[in-house]
PDB file of N, CA and C in Angstrom:
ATOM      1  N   UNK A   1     -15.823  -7.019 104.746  1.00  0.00           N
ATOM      2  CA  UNK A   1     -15.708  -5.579 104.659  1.00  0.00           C
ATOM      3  C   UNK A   1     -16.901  -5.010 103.900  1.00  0.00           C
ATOM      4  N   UNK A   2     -17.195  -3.436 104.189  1.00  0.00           N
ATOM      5  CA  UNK A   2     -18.205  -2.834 103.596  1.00  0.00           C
ATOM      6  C   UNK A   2     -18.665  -2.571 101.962  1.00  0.00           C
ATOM      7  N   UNK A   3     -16.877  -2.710 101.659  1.00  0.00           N
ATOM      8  CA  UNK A   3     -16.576  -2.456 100.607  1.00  0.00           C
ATOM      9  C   UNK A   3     -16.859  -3.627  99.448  1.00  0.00           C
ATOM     10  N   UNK A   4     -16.645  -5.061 100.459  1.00  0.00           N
ATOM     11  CA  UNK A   4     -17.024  -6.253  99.514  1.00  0.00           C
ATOM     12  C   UNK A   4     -18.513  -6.254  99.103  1.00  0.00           C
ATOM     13  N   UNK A   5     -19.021  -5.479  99.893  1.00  0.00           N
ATOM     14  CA  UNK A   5     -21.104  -5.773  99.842  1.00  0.00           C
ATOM     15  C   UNK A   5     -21.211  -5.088  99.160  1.00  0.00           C
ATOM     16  N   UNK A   6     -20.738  -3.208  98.796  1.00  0.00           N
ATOM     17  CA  UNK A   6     -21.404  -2.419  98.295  1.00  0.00           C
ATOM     18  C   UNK A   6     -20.654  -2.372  96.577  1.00  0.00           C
ATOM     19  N   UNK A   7     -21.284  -2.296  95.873  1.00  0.00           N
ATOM     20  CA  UNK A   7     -20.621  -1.861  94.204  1.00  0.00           C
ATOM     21  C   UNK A   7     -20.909  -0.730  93.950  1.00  0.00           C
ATOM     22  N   UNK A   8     -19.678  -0.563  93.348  1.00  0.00           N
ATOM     23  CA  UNK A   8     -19.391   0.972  92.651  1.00  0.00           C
ATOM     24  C   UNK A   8     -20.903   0.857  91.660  1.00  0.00           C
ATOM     25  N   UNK A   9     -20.876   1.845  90.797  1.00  0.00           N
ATOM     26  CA  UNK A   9     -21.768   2.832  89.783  1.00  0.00           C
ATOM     27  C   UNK A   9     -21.365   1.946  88.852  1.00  0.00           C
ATOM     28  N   UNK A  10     -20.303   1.997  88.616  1.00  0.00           N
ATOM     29  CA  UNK A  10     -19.410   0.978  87.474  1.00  0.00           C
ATOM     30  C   UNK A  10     -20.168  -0.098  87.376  1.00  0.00           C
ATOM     31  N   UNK A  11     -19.660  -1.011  88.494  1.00  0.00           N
ATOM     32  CA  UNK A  11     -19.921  -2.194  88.615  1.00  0.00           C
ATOM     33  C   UNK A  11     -21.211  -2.428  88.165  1.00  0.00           C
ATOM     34  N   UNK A  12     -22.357  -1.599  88.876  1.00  0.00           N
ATOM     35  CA  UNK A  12     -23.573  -2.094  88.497  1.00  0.00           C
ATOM     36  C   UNK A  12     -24.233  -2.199  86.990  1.00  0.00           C
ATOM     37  N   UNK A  13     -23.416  -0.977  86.607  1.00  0.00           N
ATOM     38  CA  UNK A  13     -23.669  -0.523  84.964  1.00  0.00           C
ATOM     39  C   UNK A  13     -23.214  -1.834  84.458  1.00  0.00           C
ATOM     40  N   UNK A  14     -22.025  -2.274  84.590  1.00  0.00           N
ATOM     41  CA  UNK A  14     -21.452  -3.329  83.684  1.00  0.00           C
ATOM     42  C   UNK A  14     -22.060  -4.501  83.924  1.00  0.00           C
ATOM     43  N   UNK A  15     -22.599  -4.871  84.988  1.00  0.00           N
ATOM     44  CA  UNK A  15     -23.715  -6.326  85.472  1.00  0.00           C
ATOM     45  C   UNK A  15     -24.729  -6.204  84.380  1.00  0.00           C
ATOM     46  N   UNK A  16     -25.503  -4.851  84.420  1.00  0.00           N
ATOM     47  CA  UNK A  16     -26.454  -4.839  83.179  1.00  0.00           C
ATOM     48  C   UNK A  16     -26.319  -4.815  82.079  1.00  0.00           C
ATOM     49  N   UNK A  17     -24.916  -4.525  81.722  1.00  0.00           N
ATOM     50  CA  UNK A  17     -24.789  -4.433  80.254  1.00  0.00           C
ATOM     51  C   UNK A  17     -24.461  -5.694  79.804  1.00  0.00           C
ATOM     52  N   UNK A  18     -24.119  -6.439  80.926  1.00  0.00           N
ATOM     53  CA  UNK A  18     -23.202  -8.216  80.539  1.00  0.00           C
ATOM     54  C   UNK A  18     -24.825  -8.747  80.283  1.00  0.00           C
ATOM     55  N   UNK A  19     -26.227  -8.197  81.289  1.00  0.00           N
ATOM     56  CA  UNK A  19     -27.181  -8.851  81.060  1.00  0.00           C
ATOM     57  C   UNK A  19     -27.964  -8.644  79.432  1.00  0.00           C
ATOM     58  N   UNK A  20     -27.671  -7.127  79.169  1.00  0.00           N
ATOM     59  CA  UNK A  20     -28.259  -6.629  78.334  1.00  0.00           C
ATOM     60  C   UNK A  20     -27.425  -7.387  76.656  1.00  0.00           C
ATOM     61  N   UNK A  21     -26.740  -7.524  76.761  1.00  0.00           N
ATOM     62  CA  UNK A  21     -25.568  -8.060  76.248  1.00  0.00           C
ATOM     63  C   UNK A  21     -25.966  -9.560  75.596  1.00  0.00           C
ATOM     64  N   UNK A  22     -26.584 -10.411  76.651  1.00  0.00           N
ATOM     65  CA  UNK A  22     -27.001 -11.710  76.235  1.00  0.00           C
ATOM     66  C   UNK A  22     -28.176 -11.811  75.884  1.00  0.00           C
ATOM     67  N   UNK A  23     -29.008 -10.715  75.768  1.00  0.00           N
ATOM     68  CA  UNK A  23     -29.917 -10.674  75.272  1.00  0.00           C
ATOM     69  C   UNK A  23     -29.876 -10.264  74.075  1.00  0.00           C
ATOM     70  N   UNK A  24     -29.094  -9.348  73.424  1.00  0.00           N
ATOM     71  CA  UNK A  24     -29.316  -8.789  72.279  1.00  0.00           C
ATOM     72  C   UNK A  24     -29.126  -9.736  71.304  1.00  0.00           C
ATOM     73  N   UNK A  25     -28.796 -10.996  70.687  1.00  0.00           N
ATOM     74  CA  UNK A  25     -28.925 -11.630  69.829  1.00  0.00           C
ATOM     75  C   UNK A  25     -30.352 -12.663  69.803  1.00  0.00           C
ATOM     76  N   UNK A  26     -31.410 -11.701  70.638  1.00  0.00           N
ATOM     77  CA  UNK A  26     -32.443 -12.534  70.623  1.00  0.00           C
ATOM     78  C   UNK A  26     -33.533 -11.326  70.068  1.00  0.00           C
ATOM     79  N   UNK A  27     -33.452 -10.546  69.711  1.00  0.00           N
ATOM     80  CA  UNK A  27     -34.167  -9.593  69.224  1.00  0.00           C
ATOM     81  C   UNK A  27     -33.437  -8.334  67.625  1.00  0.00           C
ATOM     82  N   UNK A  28     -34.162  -8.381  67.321  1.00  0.00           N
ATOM     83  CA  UNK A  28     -33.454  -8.110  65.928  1.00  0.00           C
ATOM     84  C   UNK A  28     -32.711  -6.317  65.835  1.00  0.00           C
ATOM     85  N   UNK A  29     -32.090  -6.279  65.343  1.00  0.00           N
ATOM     86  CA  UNK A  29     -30.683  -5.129  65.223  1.00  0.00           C
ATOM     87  C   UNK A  29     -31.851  -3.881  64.982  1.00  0.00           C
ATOM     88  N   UNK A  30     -33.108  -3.745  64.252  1.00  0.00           N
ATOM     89  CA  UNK A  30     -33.650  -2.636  63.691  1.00  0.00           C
ATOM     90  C   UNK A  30     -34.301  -2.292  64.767  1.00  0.00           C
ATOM     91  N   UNK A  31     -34.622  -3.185  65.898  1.00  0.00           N
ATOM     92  CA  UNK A  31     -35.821  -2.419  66.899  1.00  0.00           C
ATOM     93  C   UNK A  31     -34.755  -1.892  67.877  1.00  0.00           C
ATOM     94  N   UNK A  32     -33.713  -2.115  68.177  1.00  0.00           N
ATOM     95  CA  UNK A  32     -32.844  -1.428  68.712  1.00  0.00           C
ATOM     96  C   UNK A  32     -32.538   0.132  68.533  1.00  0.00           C
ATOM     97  N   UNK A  33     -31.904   0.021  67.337  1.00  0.00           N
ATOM     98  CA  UNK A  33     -31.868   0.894  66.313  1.00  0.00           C
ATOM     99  C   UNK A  33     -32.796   1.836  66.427  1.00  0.00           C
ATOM    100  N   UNK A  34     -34.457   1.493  66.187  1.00  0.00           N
ATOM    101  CA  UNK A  34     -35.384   2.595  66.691  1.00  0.00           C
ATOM    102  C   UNK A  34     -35.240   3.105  67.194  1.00  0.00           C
ATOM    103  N   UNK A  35     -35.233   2.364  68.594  1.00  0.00           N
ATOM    104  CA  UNK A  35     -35.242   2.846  70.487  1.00  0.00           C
ATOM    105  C   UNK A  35     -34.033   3.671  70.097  1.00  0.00           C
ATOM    106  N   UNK A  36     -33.376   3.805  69.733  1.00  0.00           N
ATOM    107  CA  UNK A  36     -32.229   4.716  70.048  1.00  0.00           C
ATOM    108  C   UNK A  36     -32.430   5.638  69.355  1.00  0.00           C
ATOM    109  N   UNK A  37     -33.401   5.879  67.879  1.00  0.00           N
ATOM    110  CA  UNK A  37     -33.362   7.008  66.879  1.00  0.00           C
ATOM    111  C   UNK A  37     -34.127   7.738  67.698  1.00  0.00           C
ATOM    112  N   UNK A  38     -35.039   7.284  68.883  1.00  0.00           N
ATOM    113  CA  UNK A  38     -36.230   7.911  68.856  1.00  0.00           C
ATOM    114  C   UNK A  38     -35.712   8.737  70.903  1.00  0.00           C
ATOM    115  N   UNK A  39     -34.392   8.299  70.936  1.00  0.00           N
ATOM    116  CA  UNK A  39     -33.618   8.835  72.167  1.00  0.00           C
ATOM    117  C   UNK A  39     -33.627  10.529  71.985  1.00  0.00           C
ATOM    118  N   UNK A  40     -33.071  11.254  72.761  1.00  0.00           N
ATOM    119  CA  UNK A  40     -32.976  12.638  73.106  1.00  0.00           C
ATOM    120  C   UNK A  40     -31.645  12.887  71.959  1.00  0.00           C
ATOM    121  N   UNK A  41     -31.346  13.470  71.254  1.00  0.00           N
ATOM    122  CA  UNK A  41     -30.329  13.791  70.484  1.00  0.00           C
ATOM    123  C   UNK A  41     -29.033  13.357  71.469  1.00  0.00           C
ATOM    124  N   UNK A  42     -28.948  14.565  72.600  1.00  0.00           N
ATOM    125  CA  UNK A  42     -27.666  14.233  73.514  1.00  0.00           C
ATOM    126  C   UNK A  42     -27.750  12.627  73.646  1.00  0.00           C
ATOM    127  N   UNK A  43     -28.622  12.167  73.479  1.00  0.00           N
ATOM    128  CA  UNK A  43     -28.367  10.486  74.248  1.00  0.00           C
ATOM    129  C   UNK A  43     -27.695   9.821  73.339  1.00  0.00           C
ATOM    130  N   UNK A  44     -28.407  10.228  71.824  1.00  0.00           N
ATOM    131  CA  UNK A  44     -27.850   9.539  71.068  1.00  0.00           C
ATOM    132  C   UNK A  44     -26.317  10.201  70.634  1.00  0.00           C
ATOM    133  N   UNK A  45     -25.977  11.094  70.722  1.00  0.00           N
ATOM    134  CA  UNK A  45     -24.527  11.618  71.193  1.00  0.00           C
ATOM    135  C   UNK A  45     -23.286  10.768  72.256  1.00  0.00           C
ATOM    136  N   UNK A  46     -24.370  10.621  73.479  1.00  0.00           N
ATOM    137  CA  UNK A  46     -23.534  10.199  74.189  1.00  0.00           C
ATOM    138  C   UNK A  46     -23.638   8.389  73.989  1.00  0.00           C
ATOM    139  N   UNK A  47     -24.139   7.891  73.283  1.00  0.00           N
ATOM    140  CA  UNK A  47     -24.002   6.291  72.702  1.00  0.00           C
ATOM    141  C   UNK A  47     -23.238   5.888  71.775  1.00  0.00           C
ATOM    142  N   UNK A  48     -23.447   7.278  71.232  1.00  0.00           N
ATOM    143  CA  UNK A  48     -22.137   6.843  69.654  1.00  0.00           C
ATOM    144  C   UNK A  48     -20.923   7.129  69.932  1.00  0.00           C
ATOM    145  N   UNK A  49     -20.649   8.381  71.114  1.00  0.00           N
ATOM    146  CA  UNK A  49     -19.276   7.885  71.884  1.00  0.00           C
ATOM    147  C   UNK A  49     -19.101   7.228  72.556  1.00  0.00           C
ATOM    148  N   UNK A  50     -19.781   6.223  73.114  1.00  0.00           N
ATOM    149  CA  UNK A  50     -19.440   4.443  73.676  1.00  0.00           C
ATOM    150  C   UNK A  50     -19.007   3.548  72.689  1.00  0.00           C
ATOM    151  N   UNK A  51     -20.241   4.018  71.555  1.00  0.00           N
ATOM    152  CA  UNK A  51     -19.622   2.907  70.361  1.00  0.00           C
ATOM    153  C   UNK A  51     -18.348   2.802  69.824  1.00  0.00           C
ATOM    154  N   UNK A  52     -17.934   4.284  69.701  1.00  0.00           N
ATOM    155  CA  UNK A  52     -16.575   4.829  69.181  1.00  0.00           C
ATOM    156  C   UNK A  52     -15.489   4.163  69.803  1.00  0.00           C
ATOM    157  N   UNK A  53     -15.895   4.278  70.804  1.00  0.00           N
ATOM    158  CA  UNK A  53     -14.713   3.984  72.479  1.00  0.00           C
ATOM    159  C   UNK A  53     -14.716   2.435  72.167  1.00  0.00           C
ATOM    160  N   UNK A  54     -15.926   2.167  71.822  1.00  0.00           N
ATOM    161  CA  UNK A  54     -15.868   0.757  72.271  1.00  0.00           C
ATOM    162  C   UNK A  54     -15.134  -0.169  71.048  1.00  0.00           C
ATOM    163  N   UNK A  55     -15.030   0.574  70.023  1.00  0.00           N
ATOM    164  CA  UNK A  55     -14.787   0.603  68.341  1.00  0.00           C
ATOM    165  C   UNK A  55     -12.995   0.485  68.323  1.00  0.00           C
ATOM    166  N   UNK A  56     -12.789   2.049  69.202  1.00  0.00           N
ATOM    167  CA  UNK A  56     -11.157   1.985  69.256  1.00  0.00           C
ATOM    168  C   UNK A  56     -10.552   0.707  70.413  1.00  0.00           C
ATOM    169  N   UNK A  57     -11.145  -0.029  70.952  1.00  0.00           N
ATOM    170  CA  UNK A  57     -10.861  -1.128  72.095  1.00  0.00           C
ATOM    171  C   UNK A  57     -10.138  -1.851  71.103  1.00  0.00           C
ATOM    172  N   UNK A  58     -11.874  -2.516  70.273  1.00  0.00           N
ATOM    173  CA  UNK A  58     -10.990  -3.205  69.276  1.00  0.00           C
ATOM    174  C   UNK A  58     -10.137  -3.290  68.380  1.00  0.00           C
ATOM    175  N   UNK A  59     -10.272  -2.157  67.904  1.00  0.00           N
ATOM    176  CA  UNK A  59      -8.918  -1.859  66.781  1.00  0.00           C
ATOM    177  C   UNK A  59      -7.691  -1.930  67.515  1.00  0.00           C
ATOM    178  N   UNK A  60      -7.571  -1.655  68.767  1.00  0.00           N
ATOM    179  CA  UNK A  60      -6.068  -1.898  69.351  1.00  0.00           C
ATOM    180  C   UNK A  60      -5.894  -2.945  69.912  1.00  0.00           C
ATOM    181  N   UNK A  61      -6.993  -4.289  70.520  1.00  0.00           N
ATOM    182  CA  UNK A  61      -7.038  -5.329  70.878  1.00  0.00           C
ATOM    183  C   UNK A  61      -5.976  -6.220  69.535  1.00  0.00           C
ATOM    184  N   UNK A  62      -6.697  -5.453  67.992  1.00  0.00           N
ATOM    185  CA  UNK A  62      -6.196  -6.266  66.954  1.00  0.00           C
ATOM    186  C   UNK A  62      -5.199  -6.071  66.590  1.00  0.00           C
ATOM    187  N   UNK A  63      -4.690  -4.662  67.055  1.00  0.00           N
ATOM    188  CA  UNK A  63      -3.275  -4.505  66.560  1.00  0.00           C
ATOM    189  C   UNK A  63      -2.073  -4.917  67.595  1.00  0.00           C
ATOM    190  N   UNK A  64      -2.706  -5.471  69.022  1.00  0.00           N
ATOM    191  CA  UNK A  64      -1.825  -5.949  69.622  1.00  0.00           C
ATOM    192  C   UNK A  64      -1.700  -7.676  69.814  1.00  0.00           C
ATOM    193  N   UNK A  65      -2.813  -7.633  68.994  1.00  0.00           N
ATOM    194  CA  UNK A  65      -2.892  -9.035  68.796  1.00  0.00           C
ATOM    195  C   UNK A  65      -3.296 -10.504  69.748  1.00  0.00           C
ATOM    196  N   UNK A  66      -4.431  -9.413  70.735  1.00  0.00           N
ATOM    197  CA  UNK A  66      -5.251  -9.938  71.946  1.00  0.00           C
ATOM    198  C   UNK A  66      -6.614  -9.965  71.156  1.00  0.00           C
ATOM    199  N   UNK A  67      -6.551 -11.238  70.464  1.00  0.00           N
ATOM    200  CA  UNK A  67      -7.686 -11.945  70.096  1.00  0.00           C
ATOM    201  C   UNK A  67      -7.687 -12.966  69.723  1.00  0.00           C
ATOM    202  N   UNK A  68      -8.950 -14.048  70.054  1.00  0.00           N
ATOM    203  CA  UNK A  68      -9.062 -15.499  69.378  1.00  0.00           C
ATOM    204  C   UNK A  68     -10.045 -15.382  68.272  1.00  0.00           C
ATOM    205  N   UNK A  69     -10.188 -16.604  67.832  1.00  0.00           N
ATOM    206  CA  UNK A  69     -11.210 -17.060  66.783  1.00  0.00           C
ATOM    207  C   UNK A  69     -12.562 -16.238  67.359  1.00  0.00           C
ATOM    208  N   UNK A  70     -13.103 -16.158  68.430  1.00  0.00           N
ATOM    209  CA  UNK A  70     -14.263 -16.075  68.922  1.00  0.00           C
ATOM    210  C   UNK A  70     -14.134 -14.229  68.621  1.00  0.00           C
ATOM    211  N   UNK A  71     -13.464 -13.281  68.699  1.00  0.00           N
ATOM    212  CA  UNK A  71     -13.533 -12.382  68.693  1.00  0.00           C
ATOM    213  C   UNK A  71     -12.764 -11.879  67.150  1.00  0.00           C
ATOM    214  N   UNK A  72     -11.819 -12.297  66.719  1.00  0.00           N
ATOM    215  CA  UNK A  72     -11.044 -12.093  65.618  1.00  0.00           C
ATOM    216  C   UNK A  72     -11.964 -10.920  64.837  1.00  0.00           C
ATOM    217  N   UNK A  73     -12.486 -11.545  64.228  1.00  0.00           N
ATOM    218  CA  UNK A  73     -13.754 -10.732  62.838  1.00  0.00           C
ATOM    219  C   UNK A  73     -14.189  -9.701  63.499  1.00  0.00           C
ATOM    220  N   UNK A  74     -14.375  -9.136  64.695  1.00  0.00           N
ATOM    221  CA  UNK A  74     -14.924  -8.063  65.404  1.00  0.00           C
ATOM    222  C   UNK A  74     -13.946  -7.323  64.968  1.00  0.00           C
ATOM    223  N   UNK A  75     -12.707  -7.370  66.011  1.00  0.00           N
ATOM    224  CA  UNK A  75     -11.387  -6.667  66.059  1.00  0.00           C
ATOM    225  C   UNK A  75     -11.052  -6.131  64.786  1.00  0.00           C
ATOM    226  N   UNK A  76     -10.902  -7.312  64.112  1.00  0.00           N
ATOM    227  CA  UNK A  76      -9.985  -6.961  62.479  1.00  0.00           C
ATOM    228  C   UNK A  76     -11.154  -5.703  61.986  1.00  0.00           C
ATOM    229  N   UNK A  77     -12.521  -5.984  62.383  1.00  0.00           N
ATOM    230  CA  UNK A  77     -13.308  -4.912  61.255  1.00  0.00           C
ATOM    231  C   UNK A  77     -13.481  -4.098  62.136  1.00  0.00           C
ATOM    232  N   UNK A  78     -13.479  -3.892  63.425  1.00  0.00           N
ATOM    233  CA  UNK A  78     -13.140  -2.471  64.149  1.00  0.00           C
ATOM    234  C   UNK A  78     -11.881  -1.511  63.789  1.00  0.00           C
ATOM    235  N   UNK A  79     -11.029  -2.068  63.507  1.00  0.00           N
ATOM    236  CA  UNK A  79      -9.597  -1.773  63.348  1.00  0.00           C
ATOM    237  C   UNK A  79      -9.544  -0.853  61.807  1.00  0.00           C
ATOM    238  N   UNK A  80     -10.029  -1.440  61.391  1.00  0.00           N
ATOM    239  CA  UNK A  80     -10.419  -1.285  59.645  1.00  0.00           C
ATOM    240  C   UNK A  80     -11.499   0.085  59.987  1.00  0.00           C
ATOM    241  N   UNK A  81     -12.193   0.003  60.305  1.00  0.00           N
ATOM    242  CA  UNK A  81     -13.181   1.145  60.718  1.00  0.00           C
ATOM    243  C   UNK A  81     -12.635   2.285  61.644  1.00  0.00           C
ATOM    244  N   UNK A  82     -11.967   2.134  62.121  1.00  0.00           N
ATOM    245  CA  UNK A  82     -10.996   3.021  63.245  1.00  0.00           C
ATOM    246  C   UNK A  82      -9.784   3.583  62.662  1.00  0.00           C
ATOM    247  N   UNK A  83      -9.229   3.128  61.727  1.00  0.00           N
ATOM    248  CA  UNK A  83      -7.893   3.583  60.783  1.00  0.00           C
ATOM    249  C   UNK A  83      -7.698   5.011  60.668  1.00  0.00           C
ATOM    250  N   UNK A  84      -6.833   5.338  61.093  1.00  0.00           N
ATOM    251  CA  UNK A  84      -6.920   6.778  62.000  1.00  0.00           C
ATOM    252  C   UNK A  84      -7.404   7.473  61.864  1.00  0.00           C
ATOM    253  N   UNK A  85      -8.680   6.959  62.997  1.00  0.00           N
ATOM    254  CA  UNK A  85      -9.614   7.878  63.221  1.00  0.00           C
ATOM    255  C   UNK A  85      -9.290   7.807  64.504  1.00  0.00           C
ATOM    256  N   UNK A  86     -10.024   9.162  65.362  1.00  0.00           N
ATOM    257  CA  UNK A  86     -10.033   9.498  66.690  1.00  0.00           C
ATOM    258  C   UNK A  86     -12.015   9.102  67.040  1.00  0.00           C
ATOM    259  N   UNK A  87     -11.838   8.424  68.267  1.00  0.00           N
ATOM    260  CA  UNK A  87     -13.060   8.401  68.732  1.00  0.00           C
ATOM    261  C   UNK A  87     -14.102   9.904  68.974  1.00  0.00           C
ATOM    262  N   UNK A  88     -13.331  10.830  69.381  1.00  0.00           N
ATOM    263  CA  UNK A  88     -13.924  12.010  69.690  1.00  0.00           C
ATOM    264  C   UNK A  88     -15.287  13.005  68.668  1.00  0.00           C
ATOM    265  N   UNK A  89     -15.789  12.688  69.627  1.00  0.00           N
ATOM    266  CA  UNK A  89     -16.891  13.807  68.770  1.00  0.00           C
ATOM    267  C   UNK A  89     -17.398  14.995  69.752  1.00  0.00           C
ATOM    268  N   UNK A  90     -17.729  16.194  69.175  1.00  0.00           N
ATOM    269  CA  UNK A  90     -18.384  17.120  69.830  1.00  0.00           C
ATOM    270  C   UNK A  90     -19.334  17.104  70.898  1.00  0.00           C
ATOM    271  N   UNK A  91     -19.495  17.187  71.948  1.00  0.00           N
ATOM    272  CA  UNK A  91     -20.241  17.364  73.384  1.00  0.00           C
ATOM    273  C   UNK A  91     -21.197  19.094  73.163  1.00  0.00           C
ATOM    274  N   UNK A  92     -22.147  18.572  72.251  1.00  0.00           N
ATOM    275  CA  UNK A  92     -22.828  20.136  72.412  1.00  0.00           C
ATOM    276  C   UNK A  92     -24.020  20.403  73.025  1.00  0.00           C
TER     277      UNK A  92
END
């Protein structure tokens, strides 16, 4: 089917991010960090609500108690960082 060949928007985003993903422990946290200070304000807006999003995953991964050793320390300190808080921030 047509549907098996072609990928969503999604899909493709998430292929790169799984790639982008295995790369990032090969280059150090501050040059990242740059590249992103030196983004369009909105960009960096719209990254820190991924982070957020991606922040509240874990805090509820940990409070439902869908985690191993390999992820544990993420979760528990997302969770801790998320303590009711709402992901939401202003879109201006």
């Amino acid at each position: 089917m047509l549907t098996d060949i072609v990928k969503t928007k999604e899909e493709c985003v998430c292929e790169r991010a799984e790639r982008v993903a295995a790369e990032l422990f090969r280059i150090k946290p501050a040059y990242l960090i740059d590249a992103i200070r030196r983004e369009h304000r909105t960009n960096q807006q719209l990254i820190a609500v991924f982070i957020l999003e991606l922040l509240q995953h874990w805090s509820h991964e940990y409070e439902s108690g869908n985690y191993d050793l390999r992820n544990e320390a993420t979760c528990e300190m997302a969770n801790d960082v998320m303590d009711d808080r709402t992901p939401h921030l202003p879109y201006i």
